[in-house]
C-alpha atoms as a PDB file:
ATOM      1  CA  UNK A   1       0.000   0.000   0.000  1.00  0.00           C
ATOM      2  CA  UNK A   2       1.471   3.297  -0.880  1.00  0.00           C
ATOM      3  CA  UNK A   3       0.956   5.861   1.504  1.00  0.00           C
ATOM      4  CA  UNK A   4       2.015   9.471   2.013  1.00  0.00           C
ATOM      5  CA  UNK A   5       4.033  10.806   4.553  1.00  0.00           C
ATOM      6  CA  UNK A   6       5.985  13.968   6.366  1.00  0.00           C
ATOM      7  CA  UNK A   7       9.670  13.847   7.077  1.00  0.00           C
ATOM      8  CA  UNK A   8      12.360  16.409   8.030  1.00  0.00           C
ATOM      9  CA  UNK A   9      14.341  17.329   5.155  1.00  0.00           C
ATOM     10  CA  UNK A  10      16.925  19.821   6.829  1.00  0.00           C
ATOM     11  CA  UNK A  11      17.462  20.986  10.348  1.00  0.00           C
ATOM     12  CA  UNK A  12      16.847  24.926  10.533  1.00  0.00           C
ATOM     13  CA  UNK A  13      19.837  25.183  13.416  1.00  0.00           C
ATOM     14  CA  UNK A  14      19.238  25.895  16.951  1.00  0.00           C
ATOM     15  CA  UNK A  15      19.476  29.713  16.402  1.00  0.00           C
ATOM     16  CA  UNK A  16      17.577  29.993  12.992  1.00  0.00           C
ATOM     17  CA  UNK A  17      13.771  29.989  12.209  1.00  0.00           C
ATOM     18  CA  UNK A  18      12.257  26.947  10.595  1.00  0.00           C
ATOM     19  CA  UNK A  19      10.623  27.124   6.590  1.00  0.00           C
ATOM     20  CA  UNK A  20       8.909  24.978   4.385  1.00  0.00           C
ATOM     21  CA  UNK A  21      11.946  23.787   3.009  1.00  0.00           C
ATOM     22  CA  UNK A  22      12.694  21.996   6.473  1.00  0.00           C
ATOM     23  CA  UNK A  23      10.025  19.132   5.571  1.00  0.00           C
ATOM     24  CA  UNK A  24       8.757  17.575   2.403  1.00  0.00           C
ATOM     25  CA  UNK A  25       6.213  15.120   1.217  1.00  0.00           C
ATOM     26  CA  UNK A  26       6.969  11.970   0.056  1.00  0.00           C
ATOM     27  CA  UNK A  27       5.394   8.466  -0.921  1.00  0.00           C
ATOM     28  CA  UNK A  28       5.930   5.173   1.223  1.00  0.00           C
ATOM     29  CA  UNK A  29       5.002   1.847   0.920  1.00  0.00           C
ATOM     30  CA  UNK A  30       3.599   0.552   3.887  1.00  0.00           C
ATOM     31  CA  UNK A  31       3.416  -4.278   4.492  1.00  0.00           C
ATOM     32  CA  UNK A  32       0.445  -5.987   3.245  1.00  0.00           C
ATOM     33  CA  UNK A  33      -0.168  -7.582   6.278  1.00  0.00           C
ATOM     34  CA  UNK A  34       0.082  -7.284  10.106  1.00  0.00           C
ATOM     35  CA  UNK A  35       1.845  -9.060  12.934  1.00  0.00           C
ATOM     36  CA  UNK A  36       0.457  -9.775  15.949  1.00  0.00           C
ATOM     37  CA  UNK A  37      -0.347  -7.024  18.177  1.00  0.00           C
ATOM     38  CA  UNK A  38      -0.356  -4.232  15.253  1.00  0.00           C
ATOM     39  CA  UNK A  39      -3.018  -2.613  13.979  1.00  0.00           C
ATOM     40  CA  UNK A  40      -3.472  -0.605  10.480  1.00  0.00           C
ATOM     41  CA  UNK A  41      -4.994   2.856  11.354  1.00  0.00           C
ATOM     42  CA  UNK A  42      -6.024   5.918   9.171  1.00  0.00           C
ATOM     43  CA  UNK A  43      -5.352   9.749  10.493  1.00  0.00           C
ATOM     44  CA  UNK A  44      -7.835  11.835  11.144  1.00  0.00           C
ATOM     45  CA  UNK A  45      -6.081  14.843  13.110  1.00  0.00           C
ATOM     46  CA  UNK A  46      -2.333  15.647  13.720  1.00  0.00           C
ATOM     47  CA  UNK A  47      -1.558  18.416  16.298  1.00  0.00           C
ATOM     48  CA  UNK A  48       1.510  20.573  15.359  1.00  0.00           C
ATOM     49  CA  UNK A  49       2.931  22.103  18.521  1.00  0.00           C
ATOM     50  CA  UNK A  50       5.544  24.597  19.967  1.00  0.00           C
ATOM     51  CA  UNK A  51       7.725  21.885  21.488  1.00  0.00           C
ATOM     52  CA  UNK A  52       8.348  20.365  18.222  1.00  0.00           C
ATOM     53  CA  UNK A  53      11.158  23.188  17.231  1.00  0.00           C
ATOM     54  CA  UNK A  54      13.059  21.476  19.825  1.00  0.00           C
ATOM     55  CA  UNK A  55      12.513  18.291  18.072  1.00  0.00           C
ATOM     56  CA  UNK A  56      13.676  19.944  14.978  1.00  0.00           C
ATOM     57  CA  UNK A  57      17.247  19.829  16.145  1.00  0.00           C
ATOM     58  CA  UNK A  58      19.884  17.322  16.429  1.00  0.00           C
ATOM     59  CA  UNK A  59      19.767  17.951  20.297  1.00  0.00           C
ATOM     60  CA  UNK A  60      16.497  19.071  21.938  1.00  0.00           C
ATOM     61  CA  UNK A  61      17.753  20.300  24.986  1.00  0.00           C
ATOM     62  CA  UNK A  62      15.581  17.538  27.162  1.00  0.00           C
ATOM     63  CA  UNK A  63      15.612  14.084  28.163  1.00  0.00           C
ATOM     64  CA  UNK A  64      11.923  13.571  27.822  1.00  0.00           C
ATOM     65  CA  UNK A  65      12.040  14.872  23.565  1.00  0.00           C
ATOM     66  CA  UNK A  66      13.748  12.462  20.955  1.00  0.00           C
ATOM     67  CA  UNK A  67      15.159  14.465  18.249  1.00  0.00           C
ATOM     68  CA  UNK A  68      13.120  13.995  14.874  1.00  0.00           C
ATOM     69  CA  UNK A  69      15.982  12.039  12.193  1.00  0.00           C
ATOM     70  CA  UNK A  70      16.450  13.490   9.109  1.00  0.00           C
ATOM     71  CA  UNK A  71      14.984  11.663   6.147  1.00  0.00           C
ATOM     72  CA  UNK A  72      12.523   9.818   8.664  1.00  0.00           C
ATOM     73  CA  UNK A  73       8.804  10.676   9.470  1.00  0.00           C
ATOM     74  CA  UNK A  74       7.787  13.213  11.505  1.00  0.00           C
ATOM     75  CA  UNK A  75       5.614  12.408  15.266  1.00  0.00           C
ATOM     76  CA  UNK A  76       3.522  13.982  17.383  1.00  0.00           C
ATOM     77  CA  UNK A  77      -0.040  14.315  18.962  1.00  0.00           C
ATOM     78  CA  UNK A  78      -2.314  12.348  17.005  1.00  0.00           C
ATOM     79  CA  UNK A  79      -5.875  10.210  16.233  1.00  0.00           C
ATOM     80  CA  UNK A  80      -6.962   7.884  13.872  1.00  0.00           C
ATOM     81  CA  UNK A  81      -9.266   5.256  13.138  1.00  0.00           C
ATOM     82  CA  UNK A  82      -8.546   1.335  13.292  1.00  0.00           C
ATOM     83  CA  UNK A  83      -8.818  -0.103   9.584  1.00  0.00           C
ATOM     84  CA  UNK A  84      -7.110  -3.939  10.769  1.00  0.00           C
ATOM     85  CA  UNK A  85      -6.310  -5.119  14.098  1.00  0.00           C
ATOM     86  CA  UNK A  86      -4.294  -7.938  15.196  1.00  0.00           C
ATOM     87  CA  UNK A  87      -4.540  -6.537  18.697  1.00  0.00           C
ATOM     88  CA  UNK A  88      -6.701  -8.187  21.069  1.00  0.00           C
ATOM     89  CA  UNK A  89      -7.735  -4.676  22.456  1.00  0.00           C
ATOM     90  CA  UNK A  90      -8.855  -2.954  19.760  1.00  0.00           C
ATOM     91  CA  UNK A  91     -10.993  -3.441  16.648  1.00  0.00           C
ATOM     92  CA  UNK A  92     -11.785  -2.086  13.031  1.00  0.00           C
ATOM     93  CA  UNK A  93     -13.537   1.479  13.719  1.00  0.00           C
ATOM     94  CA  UNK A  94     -12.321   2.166  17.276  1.00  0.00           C
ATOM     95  CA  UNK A  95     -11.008   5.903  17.469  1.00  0.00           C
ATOM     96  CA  UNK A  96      -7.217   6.228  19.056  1.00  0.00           C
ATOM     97  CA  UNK A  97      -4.472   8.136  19.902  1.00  0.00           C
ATOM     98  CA  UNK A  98      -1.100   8.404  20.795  1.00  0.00           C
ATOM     99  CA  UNK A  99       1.673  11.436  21.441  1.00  0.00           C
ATOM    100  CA  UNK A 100       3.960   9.398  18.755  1.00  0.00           C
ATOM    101  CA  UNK A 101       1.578   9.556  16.166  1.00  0.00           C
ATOM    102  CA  UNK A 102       3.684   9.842  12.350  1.00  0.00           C
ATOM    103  CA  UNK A 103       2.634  12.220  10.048  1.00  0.00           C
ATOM    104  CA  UNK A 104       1.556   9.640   7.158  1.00  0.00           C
ATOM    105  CA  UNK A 105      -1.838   9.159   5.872  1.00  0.00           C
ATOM    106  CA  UNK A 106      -2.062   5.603   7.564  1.00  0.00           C
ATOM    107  CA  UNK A 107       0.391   3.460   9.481  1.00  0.00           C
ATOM    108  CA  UNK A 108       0.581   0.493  10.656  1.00  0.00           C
ATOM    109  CA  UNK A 109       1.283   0.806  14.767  1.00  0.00           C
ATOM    110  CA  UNK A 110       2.214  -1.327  17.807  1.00  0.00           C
ATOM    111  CA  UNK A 111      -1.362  -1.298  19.342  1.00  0.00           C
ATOM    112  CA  UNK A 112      -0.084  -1.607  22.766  1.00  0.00           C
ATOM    113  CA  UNK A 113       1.454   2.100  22.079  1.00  0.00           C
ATOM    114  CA  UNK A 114      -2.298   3.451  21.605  1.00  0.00           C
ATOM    115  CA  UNK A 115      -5.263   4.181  23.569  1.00  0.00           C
ATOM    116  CA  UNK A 116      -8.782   4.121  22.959  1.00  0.00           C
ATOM    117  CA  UNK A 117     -10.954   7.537  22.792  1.00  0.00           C
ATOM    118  CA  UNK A 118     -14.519   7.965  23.276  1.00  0.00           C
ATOM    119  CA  UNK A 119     -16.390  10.079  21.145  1.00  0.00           C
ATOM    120  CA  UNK A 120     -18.740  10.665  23.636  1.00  0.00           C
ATOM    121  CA  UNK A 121     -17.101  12.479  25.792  1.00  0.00           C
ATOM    122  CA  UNK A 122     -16.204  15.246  23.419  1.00  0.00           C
ATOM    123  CA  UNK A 123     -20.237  15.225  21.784  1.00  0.00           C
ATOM    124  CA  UNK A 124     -18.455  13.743  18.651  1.00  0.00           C
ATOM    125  CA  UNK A 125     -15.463  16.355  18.230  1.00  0.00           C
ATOM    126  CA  UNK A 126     -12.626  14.207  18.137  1.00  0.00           C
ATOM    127  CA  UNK A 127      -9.607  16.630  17.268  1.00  0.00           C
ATOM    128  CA  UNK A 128     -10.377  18.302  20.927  1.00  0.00           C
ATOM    129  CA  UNK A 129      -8.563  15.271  21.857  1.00  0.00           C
ATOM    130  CA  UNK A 130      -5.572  16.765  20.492  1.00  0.00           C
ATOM    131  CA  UNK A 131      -6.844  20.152  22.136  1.00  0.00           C
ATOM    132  CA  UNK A 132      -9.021  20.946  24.856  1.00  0.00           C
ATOM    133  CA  UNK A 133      -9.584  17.593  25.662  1.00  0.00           C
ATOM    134  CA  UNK A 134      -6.084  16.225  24.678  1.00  0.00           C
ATOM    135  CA  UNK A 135      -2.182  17.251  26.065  1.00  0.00           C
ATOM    136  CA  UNK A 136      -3.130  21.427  25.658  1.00  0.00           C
ATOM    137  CA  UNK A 137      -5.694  20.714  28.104  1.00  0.00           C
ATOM    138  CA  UNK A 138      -4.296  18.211  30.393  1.00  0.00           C
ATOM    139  CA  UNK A 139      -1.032  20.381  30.771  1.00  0.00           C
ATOM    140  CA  UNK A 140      -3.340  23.517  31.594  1.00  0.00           C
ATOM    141  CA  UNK A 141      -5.291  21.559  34.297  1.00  0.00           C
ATOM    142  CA  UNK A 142      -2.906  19.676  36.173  1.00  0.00           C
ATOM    143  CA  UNK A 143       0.146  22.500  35.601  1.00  0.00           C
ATOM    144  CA  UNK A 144      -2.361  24.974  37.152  1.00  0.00           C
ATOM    145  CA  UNK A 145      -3.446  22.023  39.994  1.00  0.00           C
ATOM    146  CA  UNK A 146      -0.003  21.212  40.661  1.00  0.00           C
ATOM    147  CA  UNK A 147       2.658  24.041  40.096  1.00  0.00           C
ATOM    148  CA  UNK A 148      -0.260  27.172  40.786  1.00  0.00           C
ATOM    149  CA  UNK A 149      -1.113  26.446  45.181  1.00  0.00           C
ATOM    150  CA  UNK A 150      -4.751  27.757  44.204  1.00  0.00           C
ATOM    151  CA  UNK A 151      -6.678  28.172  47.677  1.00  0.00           C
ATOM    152  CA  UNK A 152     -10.244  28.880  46.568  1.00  0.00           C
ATOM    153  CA  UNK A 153     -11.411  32.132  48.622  1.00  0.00           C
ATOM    154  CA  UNK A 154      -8.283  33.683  49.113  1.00  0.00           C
ATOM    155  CA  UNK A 155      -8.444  36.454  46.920  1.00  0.00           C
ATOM    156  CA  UNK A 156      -5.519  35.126  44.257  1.00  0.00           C
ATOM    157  CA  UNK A 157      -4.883  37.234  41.271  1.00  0.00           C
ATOM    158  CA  UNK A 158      -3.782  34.465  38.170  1.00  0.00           C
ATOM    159  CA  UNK A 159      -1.606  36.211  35.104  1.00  0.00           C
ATOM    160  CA  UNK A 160      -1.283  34.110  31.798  1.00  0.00           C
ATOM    161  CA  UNK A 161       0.995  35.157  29.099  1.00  0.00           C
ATOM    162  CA  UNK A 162       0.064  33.573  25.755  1.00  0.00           C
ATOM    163  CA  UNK A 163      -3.361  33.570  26.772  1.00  0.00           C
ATOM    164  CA  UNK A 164      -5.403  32.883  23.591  1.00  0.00           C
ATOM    165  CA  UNK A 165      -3.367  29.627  22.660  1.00  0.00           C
ATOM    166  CA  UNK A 166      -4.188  26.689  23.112  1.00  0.00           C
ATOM    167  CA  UNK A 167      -2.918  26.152  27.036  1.00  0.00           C
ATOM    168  CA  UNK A 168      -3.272  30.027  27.886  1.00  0.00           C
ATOM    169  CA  UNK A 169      -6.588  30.534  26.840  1.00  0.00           C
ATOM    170  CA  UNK A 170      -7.779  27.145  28.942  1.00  0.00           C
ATOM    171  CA  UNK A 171      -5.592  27.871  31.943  1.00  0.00           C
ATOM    172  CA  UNK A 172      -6.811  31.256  32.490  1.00  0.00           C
ATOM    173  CA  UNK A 173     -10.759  29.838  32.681  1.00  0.00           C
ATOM    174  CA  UNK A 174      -9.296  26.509  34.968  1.00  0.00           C
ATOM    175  CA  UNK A 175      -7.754  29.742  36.826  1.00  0.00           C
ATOM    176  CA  UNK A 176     -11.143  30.912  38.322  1.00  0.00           C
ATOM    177  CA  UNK A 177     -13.121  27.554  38.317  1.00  0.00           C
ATOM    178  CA  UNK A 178      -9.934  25.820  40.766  1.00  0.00           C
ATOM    179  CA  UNK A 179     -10.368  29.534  42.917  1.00  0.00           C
ATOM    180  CA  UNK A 180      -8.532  32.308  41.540  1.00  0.00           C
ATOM    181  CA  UNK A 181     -10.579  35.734  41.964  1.00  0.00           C
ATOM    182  CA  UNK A 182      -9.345  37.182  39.518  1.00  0.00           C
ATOM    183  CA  UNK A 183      -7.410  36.105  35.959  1.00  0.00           C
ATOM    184  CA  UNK A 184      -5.807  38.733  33.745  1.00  0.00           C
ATOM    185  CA  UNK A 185      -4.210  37.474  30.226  1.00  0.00           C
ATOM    186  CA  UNK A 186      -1.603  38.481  28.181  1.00  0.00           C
ATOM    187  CA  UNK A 187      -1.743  38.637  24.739  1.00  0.00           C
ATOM    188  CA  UNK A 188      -1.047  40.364  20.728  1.00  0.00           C
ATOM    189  CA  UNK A 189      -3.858  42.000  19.885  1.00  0.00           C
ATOM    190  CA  UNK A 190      -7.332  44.046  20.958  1.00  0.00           C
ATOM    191  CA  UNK A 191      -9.484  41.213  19.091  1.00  0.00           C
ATOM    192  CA  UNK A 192      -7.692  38.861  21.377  1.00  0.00           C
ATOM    193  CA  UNK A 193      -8.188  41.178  24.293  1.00  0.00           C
ATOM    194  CA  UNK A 194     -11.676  41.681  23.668  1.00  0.00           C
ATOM    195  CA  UNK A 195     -12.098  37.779  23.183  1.00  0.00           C
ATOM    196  CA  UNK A 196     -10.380  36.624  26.220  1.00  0.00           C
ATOM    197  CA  UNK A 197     -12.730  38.914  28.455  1.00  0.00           C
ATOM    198  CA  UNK A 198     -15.905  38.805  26.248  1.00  0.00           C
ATOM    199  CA  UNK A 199     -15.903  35.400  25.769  1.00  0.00           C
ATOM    200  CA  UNK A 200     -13.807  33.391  28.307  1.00  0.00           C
ATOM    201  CA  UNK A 201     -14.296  35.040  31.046  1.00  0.00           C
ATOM    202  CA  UNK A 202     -11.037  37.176  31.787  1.00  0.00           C
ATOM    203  CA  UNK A 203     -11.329  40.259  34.057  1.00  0.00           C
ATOM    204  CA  UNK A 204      -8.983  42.010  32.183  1.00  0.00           C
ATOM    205  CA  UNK A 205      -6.222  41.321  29.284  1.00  0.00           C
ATOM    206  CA  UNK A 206      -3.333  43.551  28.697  1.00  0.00           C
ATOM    207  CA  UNK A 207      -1.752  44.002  24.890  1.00  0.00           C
ATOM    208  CA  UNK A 208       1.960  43.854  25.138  1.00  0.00           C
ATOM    209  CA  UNK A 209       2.298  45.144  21.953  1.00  0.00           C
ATOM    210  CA  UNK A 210       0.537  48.495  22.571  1.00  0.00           C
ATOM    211  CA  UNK A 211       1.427  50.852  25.616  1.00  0.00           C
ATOM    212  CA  UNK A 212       3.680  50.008  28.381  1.00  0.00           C
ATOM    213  CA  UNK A 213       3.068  46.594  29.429  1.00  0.00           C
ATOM    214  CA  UNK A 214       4.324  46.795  33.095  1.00  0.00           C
ATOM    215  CA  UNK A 215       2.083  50.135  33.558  1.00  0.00           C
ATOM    216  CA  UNK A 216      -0.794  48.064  32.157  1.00  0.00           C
ATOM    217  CA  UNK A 217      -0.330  45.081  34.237  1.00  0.00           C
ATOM    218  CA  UNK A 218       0.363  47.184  37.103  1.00  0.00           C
ATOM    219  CA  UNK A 219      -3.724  48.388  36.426  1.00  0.00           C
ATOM    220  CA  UNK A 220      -4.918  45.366  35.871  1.00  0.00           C
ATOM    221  CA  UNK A 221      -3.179  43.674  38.712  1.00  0.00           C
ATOM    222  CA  UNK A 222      -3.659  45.905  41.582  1.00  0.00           C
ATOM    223  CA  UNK A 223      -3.064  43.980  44.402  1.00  0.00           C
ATOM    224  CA  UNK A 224       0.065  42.135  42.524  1.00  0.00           C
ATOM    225  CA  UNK A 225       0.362  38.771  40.471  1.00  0.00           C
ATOM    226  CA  UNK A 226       0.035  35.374  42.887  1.00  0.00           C
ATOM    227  CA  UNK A 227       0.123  32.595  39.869  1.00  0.00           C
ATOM    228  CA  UNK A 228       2.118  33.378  37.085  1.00  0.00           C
ATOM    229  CA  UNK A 229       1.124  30.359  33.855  1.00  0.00           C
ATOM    230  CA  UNK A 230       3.990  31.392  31.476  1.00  0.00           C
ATOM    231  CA  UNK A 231       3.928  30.687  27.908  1.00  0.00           C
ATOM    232  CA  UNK A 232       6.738  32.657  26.920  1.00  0.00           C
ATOM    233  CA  UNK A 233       9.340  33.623  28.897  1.00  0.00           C
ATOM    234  CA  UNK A 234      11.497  36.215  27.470  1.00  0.00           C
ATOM    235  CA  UNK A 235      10.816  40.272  28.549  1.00  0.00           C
ATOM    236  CA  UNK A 236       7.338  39.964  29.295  1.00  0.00           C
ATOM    237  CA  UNK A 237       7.813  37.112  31.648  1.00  0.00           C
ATOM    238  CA  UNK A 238      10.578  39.529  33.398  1.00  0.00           C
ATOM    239  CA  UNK A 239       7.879  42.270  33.803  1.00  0.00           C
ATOM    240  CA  UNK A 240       5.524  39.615  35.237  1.00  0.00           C
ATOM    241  CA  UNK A 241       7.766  38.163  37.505  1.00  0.00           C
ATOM    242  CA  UNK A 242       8.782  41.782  39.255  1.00  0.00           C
ATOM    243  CA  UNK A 243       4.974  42.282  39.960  1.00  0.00           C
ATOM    244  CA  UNK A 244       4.739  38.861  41.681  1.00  0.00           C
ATOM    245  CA  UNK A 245       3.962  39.240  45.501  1.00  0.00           C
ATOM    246  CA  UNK A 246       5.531  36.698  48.184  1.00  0.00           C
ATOM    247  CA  UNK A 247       5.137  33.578  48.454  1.00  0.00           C
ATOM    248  CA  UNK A 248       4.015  33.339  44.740  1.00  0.00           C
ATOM    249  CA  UNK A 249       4.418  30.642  42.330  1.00  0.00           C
ATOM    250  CA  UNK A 250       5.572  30.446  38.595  1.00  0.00           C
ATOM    251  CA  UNK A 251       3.810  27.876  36.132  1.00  0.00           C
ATOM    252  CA  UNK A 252       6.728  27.257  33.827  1.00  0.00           C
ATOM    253  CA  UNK A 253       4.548  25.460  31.105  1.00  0.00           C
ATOM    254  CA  UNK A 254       6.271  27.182  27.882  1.00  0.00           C
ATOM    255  CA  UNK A 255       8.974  29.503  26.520  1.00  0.00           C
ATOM    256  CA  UNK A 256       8.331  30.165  23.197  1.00  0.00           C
ATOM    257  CA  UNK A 257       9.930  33.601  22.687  1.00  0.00           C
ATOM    258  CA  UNK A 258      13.148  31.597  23.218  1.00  0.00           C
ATOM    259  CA  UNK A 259      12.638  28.212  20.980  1.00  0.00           C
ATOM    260  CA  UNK A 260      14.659  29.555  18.200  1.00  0.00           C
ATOM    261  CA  UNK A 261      17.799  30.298  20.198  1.00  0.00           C
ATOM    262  CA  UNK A 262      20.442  28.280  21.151  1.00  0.00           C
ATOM    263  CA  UNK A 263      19.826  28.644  25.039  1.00  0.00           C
ATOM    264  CA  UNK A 264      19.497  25.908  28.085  1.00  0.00           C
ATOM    265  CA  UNK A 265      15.443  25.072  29.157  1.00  0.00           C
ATOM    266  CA  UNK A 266      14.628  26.575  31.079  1.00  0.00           C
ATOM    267  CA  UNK A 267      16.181  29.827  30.176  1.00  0.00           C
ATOM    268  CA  UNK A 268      18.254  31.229  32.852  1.00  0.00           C
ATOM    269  CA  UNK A 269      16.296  34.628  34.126  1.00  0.00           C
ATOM    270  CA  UNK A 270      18.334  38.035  34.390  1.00  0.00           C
ATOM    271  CA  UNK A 271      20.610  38.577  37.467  1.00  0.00           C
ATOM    272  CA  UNK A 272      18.065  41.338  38.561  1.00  0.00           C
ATOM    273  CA  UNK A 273      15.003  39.363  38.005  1.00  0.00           C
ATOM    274  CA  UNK A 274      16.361  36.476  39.891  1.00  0.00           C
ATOM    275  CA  UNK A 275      17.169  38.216  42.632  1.00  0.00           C
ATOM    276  CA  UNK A 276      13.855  39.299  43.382  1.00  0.00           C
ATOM    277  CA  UNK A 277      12.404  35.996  42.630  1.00  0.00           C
ATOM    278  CA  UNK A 278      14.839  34.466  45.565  1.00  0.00           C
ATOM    279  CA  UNK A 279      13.944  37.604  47.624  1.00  0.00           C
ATOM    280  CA  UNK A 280      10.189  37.028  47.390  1.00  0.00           C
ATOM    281  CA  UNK A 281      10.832  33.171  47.551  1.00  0.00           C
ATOM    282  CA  UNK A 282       8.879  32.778  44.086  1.00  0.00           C
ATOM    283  CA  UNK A 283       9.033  29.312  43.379  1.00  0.00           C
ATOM    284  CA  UNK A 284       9.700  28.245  39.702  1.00  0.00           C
ATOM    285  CA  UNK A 285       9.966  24.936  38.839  1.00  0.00           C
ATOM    286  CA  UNK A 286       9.819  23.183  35.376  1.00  0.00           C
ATOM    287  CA  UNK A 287       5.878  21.580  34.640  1.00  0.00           C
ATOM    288  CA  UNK A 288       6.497  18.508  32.573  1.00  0.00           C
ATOM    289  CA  UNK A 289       2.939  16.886  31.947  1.00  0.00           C
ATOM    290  CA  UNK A 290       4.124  13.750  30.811  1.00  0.00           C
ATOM    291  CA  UNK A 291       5.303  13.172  34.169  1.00  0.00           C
ATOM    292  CA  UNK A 292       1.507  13.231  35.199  1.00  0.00           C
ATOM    293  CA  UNK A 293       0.560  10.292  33.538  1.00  0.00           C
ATOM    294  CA  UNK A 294      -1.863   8.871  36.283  1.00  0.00           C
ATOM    295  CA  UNK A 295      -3.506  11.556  36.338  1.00  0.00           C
ATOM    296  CA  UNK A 296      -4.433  12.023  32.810  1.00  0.00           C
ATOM    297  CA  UNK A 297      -7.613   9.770  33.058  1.00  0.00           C
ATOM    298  CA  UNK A 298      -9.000  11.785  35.761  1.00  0.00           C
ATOM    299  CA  UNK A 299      -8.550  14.961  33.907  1.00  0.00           C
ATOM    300  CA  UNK A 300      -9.928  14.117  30.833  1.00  0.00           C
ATOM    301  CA  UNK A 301     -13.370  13.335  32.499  1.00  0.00           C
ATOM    302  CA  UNK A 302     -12.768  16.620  34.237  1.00  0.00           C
ATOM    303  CA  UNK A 303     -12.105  18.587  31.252  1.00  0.00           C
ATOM    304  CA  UNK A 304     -15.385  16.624  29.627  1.00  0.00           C
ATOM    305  CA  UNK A 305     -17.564  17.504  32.291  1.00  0.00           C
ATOM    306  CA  UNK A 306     -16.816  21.158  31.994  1.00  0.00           C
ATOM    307  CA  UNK A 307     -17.240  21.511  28.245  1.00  0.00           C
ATOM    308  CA  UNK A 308     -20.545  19.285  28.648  1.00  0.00           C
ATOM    309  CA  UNK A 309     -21.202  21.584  31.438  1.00  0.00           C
ATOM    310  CA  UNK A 310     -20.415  25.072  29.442  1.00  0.00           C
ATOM    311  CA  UNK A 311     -18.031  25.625  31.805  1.00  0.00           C
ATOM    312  CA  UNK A 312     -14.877  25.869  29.585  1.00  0.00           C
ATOM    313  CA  UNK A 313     -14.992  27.212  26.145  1.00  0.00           C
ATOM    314  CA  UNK A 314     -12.827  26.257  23.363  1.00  0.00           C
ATOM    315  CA  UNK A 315     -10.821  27.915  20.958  1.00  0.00           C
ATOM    316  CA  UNK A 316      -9.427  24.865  19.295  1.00  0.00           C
END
């Protein structure tokens, strides 16, 4: 069977910015027939992420990322649908997913390396397993549950840079329904200002790329910053962190300002910057979600029962 698939034609360097010419399209023949425990599955949805720039180079800086091989497929976050199982687990038409998913129309896959999705639980939407209801929103919920110290009723004031992606815009709303009293996002532009307070329930959002950002936050943060779910990193992270009051805690979840230079994760902060984070005893420690893993089943039902419940809104 000839199938077609995604593999990385040239590394774009730890210091450069990745183009088209980085990947190409090619044909592939994939067995006629299966061994034991493999099944043949179609994909449906592919999720294309910030982490993968890391995987983009020959070293990505972690011990939890493999490096993508040049000439060889592409992986991440994806779902298909079963065509031929050999597995005892799973038959023709179930829905699965895995984080190793290749980017090729079908594959044929160690079963034991997938798991079974319920349509159900997402009213029939299946790529919000590969959003909402998928890694975005798993590392939103249990980075905020774990990292943020949320104590419902005691007046906590949440910042979120990156707040209309795809973990900013859910942590922000997980924000208030774990406690916080008030959630203020960072983000590019007044649509996405107007959206994250219209629509998902923000209480304010500051543009960093109008005005003076630390005047702005200083408005919309009166009484200082106690949970800080960074995106970014980078300047506007700085500005956050010297508006953070004691005792306050850093969700490192992302640090995409810095993916395209050649710098240790998580990025060192600025001398001055990390001396007031040790003076105010700000704690910021690394959120790795895969290290979660028994608690994904819990959170998906979570995350389920909120959309069902019109708690959370989606953006993707």
């Amino acid at each position: 069977m000839i199938i077609q698939r995604v593999v990385l034609n040239s590394r774009p360097g730890k210091n450069g910015n990745p183009v088209v010419e980085n990947f190409r399209v090619e044909e592939f023949s994939l067995p006629d027939a299966l061994n034991e425990g493999q099944v043949q599955v179609r994909t449906l949805y592919l999720s294309v992420d910030p982490y993968m720039r890391c995987k983009m180079n020959e070293d990505t800086g972690t011990d939890y990322l493999a490096p993508w091989q040049l000439a060889q497929v592409a992986d991440g976050g994806g779902i298909g649908i079963v065509e031929e199982s050999k597995h005892q687990k799973l038959a023709k038409g179930d829905f699965v997913t895995s984080f190793y998913w290749p980017w090729q129309t079908k594959a044929i896959l160690d079963g034991n390396g997938l798991e079974k999705v319920d349509p159900q639980l997402v009213d029939g939407h299946l790529s919000y397993f590969l959003g909402a209801i998928g890694m975005p929103g798993l590392t939103s919920l249990i980075g905020v549950q774990e990292k943020g110290h949320i104590s419902a009723g005691s007046n906590q004031t949440m910042v979120v840079s990156g707040a209309a992606g795809a973990c900013g815009s859910l942590a922000g709303q997980i924000g208030h329904l774990l406690g916080c009293s008030r959630v203020v996002g960072i983000c590019g532009t007044q649509e996405k200002c107007l959206f994250l307070t219209s629509e998902l329930g923000f209480d304010a959002a500051v543009n960093y790329k109008t005005g003076n950002v630390a005047e702005q936050l200083r408005e919309a943060c009166p009484g200082g910053v106690d949970v800080y779910f960074d995106n970014v990193g980078g300047d506007i992270s700085n500005t956050v962190i010297s508006q953070m009051n004691e005792n306050s805690h850093i969700i490192l979840c992302g640090q995409i300002s810095q993916y395209n230079k050649d710098v240790p994760y998580p990025p060192p902060l600025p001398p001055a910057v990390e001396a007031i984070r040790k003076e105010r005893n700000i704690t910021r420690e690394r959120f790795t979600v895969l290290n979660y893993k028994d608690k994904f089943e819990p959170g998906i039902l979570q995350l389920s029962q909120w959309f069902k419940e019109g708690k959370l809104k989606f953006l993707f």
